[in-house]
N, C-alpha and C. Protein backbone atom coordinates (compact mmCIF):
# COMPACT_ATOMS: atom_id res chain seq x y z
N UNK A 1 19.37 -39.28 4.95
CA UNK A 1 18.76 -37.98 4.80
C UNK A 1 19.31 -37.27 3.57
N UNK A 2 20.49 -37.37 3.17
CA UNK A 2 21.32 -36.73 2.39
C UNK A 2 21.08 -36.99 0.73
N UNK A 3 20.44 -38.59 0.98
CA UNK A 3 19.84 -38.86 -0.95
C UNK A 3 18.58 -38.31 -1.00
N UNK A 4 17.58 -38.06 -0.45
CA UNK A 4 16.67 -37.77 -0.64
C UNK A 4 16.53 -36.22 -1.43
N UNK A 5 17.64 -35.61 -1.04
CA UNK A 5 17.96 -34.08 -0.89
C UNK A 5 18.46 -33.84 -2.55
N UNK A 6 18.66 -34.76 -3.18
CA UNK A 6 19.28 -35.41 -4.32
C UNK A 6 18.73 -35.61 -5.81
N UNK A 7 17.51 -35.92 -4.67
CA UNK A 7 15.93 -36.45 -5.90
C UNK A 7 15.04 -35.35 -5.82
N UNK A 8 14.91 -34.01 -5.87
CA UNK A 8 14.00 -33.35 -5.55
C UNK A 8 13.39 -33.30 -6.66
N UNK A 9 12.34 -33.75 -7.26
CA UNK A 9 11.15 -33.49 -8.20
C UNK A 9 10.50 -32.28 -8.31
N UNK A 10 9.65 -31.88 -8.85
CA UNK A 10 9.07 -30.65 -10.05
C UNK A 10 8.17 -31.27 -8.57
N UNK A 11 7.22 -31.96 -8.25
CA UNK A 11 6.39 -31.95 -7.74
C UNK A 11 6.59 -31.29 -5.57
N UNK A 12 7.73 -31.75 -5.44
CA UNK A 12 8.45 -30.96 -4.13
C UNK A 12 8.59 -29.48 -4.27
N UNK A 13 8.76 -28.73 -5.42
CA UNK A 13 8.59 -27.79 -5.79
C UNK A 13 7.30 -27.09 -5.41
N UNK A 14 6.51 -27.50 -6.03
CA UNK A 14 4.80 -27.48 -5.87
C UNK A 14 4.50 -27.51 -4.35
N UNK A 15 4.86 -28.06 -3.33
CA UNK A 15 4.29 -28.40 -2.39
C UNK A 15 4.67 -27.08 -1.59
N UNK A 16 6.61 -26.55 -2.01
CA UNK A 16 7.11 -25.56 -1.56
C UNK A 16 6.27 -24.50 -1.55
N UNK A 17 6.06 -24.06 -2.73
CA UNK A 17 4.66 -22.97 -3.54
C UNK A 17 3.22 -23.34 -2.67
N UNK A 18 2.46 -24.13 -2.45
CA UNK A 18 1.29 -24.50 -1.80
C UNK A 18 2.00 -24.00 -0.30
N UNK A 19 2.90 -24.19 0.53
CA UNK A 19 3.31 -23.55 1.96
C UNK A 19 3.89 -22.25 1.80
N UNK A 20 4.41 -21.83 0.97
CA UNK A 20 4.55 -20.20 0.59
C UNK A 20 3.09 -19.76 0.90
N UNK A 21 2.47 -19.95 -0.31
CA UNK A 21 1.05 -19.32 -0.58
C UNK A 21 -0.16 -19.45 0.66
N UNK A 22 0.43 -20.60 0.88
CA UNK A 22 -0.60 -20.70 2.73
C UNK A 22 0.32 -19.28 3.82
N UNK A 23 1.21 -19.73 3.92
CA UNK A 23 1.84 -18.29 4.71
C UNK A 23 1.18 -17.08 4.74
N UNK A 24 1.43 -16.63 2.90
CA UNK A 24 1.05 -15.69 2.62
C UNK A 24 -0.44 -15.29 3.26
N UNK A 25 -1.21 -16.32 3.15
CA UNK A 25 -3.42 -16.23 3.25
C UNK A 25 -2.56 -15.72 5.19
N UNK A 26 -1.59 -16.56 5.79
CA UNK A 26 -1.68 -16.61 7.30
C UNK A 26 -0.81 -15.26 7.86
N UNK A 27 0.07 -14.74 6.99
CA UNK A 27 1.31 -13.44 7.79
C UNK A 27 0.40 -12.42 7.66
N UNK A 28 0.97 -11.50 7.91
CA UNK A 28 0.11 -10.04 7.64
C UNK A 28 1.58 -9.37 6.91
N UNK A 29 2.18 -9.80 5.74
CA UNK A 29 3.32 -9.25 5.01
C UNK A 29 2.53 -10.06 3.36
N UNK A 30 3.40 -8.79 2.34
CA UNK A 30 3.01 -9.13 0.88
C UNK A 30 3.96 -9.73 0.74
N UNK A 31 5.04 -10.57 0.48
CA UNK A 31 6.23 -10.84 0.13
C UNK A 31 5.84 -12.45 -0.23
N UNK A 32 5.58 -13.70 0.52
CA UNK A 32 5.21 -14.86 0.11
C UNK A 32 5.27 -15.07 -1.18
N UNK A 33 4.05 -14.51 -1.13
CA UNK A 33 3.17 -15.28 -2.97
C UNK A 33 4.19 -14.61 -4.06
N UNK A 34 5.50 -14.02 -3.81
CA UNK A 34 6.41 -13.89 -5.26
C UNK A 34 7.36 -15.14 -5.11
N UNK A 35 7.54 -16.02 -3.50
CA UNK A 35 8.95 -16.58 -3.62
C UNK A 35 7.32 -17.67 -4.01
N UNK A 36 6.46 -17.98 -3.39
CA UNK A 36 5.00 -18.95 -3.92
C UNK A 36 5.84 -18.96 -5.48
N UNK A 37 4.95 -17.97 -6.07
CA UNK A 37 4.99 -18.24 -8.10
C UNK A 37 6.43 -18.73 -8.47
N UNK A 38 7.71 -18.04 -7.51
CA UNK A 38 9.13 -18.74 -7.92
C UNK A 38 9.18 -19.85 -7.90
N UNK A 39 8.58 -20.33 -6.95
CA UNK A 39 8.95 -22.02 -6.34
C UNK A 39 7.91 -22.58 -7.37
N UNK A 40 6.58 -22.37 -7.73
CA UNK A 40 5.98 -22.62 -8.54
C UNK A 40 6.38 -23.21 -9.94
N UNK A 41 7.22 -22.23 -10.22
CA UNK A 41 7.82 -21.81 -11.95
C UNK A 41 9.37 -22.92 -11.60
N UNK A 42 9.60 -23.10 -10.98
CA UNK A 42 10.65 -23.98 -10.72
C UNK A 42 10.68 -25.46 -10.94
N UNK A 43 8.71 -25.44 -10.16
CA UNK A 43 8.43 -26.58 -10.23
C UNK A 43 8.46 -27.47 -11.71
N UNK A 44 7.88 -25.94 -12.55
CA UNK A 44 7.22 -26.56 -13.66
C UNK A 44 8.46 -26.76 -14.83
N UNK A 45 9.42 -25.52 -14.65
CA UNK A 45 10.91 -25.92 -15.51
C UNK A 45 11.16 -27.32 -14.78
N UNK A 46 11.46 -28.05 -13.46
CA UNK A 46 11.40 -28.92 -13.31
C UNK A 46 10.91 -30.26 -13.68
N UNK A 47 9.04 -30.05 -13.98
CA UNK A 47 8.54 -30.92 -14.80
C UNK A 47 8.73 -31.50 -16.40
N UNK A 48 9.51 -30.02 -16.93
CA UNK A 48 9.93 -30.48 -18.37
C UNK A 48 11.41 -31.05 -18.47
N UNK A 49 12.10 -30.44 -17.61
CA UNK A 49 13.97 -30.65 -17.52
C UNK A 49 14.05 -31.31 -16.29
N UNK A 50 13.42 -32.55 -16.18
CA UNK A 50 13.83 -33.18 -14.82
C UNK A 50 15.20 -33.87 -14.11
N UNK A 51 16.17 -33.45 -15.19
CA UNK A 51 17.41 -34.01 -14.72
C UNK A 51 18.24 -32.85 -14.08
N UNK A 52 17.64 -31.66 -14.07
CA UNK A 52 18.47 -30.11 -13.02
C UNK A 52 18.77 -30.69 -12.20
N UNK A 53 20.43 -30.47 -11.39
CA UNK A 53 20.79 -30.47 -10.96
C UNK A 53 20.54 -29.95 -9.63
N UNK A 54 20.70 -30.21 -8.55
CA UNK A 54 20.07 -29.61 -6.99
C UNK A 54 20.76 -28.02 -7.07
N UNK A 55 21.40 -27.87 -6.93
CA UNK A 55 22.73 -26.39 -6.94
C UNK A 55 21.91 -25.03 -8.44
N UNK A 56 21.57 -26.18 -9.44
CA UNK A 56 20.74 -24.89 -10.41
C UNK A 56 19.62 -24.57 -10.28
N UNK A 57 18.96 -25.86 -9.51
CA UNK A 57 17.73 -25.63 -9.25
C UNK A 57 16.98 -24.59 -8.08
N UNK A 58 18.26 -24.43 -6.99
CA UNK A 58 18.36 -23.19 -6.01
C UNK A 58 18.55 -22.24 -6.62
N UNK A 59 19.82 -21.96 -7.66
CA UNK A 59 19.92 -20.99 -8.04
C UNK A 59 19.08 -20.24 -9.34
N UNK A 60 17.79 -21.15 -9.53
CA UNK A 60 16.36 -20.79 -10.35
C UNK A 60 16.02 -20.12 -9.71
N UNK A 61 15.74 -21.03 -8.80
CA UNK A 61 14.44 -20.62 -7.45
C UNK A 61 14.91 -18.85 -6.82
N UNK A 62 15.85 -18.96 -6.60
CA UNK A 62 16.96 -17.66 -6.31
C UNK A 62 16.42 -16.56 -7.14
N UNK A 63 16.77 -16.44 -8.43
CA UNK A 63 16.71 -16.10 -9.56
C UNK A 63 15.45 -15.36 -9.73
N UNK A 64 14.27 -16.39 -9.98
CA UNK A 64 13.21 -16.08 -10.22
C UNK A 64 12.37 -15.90 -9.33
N UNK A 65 12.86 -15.73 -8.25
CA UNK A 65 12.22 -14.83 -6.76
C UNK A 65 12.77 -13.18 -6.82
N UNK A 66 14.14 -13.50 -7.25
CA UNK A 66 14.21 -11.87 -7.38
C UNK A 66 13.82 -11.17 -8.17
N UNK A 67 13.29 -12.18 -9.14
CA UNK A 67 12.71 -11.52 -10.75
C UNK A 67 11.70 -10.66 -10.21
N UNK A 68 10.42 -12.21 -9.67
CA UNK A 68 9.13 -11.68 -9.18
C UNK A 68 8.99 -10.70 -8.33
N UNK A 69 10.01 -10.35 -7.05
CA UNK A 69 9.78 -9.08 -6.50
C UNK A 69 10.29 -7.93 -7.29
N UNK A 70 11.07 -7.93 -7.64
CA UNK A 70 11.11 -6.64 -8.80
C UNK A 70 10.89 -6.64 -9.54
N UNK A 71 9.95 -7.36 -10.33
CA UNK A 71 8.84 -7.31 -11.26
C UNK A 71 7.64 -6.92 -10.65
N UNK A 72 6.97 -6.76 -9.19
CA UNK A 72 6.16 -6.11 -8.74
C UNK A 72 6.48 -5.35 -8.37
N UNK A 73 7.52 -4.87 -7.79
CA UNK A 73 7.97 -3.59 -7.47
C UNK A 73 7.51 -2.21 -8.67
N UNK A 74 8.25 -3.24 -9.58
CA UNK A 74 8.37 -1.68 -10.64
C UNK A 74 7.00 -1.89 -11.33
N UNK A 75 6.27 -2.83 -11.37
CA UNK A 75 4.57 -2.39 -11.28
C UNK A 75 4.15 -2.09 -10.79
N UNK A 76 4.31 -1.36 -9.48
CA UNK A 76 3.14 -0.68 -8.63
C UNK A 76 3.98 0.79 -8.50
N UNK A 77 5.41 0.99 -8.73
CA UNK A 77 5.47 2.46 -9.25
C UNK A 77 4.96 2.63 -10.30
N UNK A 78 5.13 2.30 -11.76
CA UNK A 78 4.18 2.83 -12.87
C UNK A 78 2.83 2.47 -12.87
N UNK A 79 2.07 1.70 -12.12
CA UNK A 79 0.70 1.64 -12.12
C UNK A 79 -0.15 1.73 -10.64
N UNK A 80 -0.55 3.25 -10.19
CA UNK A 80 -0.89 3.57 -9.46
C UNK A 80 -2.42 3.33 -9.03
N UNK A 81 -2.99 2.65 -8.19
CA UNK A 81 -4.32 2.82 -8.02
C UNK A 81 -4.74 3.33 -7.74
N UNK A 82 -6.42 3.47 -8.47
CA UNK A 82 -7.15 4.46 -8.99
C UNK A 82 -8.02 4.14 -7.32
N UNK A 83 -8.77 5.15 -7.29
CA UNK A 83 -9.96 4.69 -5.85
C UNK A 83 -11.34 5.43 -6.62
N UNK A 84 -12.62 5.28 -6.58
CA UNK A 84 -13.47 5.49 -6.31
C UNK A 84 -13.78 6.84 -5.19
N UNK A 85 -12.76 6.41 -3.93
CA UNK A 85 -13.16 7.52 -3.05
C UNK A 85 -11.55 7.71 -2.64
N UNK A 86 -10.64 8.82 -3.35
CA UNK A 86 -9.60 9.25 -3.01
C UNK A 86 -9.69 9.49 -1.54
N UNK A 87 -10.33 9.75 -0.70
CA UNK A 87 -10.45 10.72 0.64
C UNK A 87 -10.90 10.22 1.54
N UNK A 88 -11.04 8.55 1.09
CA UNK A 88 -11.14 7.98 2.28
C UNK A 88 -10.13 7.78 3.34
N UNK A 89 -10.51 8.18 4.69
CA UNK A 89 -9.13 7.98 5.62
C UNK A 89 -8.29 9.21 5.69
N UNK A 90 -8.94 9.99 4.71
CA UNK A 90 -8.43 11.28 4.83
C UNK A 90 -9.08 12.63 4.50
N UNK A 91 -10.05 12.62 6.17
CA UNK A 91 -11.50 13.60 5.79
C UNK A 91 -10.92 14.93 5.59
N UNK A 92 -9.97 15.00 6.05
CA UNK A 92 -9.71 16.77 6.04
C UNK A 92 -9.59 17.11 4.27
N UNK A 93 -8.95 16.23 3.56
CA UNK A 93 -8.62 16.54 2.11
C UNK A 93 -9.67 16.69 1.14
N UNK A 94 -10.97 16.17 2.09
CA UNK A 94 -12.16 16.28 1.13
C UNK A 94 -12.91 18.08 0.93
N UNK A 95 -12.61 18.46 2.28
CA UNK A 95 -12.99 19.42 2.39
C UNK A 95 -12.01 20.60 2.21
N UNK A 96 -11.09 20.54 1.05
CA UNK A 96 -10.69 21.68 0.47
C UNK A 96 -11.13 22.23 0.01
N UNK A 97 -11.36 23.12 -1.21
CA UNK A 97 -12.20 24.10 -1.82
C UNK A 97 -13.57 24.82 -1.36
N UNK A 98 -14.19 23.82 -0.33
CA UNK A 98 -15.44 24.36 0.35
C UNK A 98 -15.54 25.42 1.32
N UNK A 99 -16.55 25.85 1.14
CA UNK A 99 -16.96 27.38 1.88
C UNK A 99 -17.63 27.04 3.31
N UNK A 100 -17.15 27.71 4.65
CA UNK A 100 -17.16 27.55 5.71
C UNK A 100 -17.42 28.81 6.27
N UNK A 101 -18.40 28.62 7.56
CA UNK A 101 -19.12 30.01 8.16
C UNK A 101 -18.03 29.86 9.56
N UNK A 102 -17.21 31.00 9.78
CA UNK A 102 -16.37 30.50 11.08
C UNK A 102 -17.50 30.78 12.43
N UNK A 103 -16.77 29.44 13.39
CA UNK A 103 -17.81 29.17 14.27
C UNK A 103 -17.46 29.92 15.52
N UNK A 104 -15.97 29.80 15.15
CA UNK A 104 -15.24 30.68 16.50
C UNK A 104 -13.93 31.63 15.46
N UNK A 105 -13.68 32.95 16.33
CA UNK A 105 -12.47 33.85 15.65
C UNK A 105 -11.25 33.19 14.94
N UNK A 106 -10.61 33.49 14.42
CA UNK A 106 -9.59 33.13 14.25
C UNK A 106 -8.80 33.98 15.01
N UNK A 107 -7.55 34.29 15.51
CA UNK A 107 -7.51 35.07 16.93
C UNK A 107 -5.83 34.30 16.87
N UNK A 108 -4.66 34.87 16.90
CA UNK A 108 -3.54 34.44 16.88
C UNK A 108 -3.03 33.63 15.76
N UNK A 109 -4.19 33.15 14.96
CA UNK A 109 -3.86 32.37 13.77
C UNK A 109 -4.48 31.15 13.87
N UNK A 110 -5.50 31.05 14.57
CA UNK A 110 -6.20 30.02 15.48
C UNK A 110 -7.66 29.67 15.64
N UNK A 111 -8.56 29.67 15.37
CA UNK A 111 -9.92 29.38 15.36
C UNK A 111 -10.62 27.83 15.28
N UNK A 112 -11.74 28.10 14.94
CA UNK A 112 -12.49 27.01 14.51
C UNK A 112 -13.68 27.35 13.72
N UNK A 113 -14.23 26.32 12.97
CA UNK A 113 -15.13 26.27 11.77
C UNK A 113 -16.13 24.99 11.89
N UNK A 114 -17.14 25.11 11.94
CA UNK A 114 -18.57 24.25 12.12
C UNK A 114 -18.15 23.62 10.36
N UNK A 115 -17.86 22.06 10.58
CA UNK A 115 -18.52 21.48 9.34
C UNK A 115 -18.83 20.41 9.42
N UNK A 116 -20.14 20.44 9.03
CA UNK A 116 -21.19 18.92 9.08
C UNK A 116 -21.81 19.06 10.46
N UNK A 117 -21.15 17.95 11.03
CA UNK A 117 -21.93 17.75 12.18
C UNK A 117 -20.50 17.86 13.78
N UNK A 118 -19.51 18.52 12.58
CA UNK A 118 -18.17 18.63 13.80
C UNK A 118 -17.63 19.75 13.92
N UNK A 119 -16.66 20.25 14.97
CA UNK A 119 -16.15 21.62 15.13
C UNK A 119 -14.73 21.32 14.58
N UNK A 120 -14.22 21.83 13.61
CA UNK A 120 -12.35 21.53 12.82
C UNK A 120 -11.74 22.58 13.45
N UNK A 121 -10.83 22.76 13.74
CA UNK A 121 -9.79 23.87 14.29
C UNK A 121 -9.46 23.96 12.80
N UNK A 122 -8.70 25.50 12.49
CA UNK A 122 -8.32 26.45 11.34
C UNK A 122 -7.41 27.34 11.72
N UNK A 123 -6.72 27.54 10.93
CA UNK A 123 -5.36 28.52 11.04
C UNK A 123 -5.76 29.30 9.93
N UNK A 124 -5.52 30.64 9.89
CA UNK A 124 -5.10 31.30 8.97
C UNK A 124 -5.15 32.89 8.88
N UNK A 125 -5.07 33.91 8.55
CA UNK A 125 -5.20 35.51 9.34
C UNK A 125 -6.47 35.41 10.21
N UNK A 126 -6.56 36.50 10.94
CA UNK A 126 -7.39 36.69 11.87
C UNK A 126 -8.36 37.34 11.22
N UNK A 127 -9.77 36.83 11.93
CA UNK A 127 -10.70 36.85 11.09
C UNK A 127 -11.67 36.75 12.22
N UNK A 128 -13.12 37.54 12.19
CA UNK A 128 -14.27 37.51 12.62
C UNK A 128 -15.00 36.50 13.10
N UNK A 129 -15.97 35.67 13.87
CA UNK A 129 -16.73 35.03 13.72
C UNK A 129 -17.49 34.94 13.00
N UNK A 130 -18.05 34.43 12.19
CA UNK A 130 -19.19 34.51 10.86
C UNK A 130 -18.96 34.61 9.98
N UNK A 131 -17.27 34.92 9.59
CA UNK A 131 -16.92 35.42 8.55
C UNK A 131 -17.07 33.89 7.63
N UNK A 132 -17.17 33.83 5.99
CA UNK A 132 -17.12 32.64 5.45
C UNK A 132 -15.57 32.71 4.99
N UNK A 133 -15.10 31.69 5.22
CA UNK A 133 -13.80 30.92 4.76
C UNK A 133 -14.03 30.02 3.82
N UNK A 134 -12.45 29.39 3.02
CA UNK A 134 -12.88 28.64 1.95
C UNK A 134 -11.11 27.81 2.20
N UNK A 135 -11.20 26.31 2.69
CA UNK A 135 -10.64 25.87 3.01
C UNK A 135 -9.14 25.50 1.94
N UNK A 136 -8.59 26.08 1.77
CA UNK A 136 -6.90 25.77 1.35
C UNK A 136 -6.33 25.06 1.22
N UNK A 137 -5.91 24.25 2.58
CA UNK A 137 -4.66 22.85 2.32
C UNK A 137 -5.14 22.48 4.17
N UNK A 138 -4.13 21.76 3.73
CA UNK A 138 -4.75 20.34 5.06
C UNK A 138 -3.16 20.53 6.07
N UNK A 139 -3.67 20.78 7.10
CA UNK A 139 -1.83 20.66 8.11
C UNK A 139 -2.23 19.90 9.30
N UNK A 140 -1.95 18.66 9.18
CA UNK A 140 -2.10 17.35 9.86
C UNK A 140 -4.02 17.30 9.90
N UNK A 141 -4.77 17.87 11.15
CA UNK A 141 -5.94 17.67 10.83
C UNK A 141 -6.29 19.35 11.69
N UNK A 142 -5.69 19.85 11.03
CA UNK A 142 -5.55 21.53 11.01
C UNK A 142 -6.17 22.11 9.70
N UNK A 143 -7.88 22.81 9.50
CA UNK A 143 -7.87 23.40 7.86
C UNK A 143 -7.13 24.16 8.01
N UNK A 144 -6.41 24.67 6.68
CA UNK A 144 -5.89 25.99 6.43
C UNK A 144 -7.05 26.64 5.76
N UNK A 145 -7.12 27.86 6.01
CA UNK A 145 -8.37 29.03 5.48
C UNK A 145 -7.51 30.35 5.11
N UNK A 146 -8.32 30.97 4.27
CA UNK A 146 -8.62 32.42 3.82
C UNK A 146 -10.12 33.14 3.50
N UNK A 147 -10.02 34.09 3.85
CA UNK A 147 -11.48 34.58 3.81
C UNK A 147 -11.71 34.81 2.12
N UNK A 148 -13.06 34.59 2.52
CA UNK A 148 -13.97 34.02 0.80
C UNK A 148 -14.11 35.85 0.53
């Protein structure tokens, strides 16, 4: 068992990377497919320098796994994605700036407001029924209001 461990080829490498990268399609975690491309890139310094030693060749693989996660790391702090629809998953934030007919008082700091086709609970001074509001900031799935 112990020579085999001895001879590891550029191509054992590869196979490592092909069961990373299957993981990855099978876990529900991002992490795989960086030690995948390590074991990958190991393979292929392997294919040109095939006489590495077993002990440097871990400590590549090592190496250039920690590269790849903190090389994505610090790409996804400086490059933030953009969406099409910021507010998806987060209906209350869409409806800031918009003007609202209150459906019920505001009354202790407490009411509610008809929008669309739903009733939102609202905080904010006490205020009339009918009065129009114009929605503020978001407190969990609480509008905040002030009268328009």
């Amino acid at each position: 068992m112990g020579e085999w461990i001895n001879n590891i080829a550029f191509w054992h490498w590869w196979i490592l990377a092909g069961l990373l990268l299957i993981s990855e399609l099978l876990l529900p975690v991002f992490f795989f497919l960086w030690l995948g491309i390590a074991a990958a890139a190991t393979g292929l310094i392997m294919l040109v320098f095939p006489d590495i030693p077993l002990q440097t060749q871990l400590v590549l693989f090592a190496v250039l796994s920690v590269v790849a996660v903190v090389a994505w790391r610090r790409y996804r702090e400086v490059s933030v994605p953009t969406s099409d629809q910021p507010h998806l998953n987060r209906r209350g934030r869409q409806y800031i700036g918009r003007e609202f007919t209150l459906h019920a008082p505001i009354e202790n700091g407490v009411g509610k407001v008809e929008v669309d086709d739903s009733i939102w609970r609202v905080k904010g001074p006490d205020l009339a029924a009918g009065t129009r509001v114009v929605v503020t900031d978001l407190d969990g799935v609480v509008l905040v209001v002030r009268a328009s």
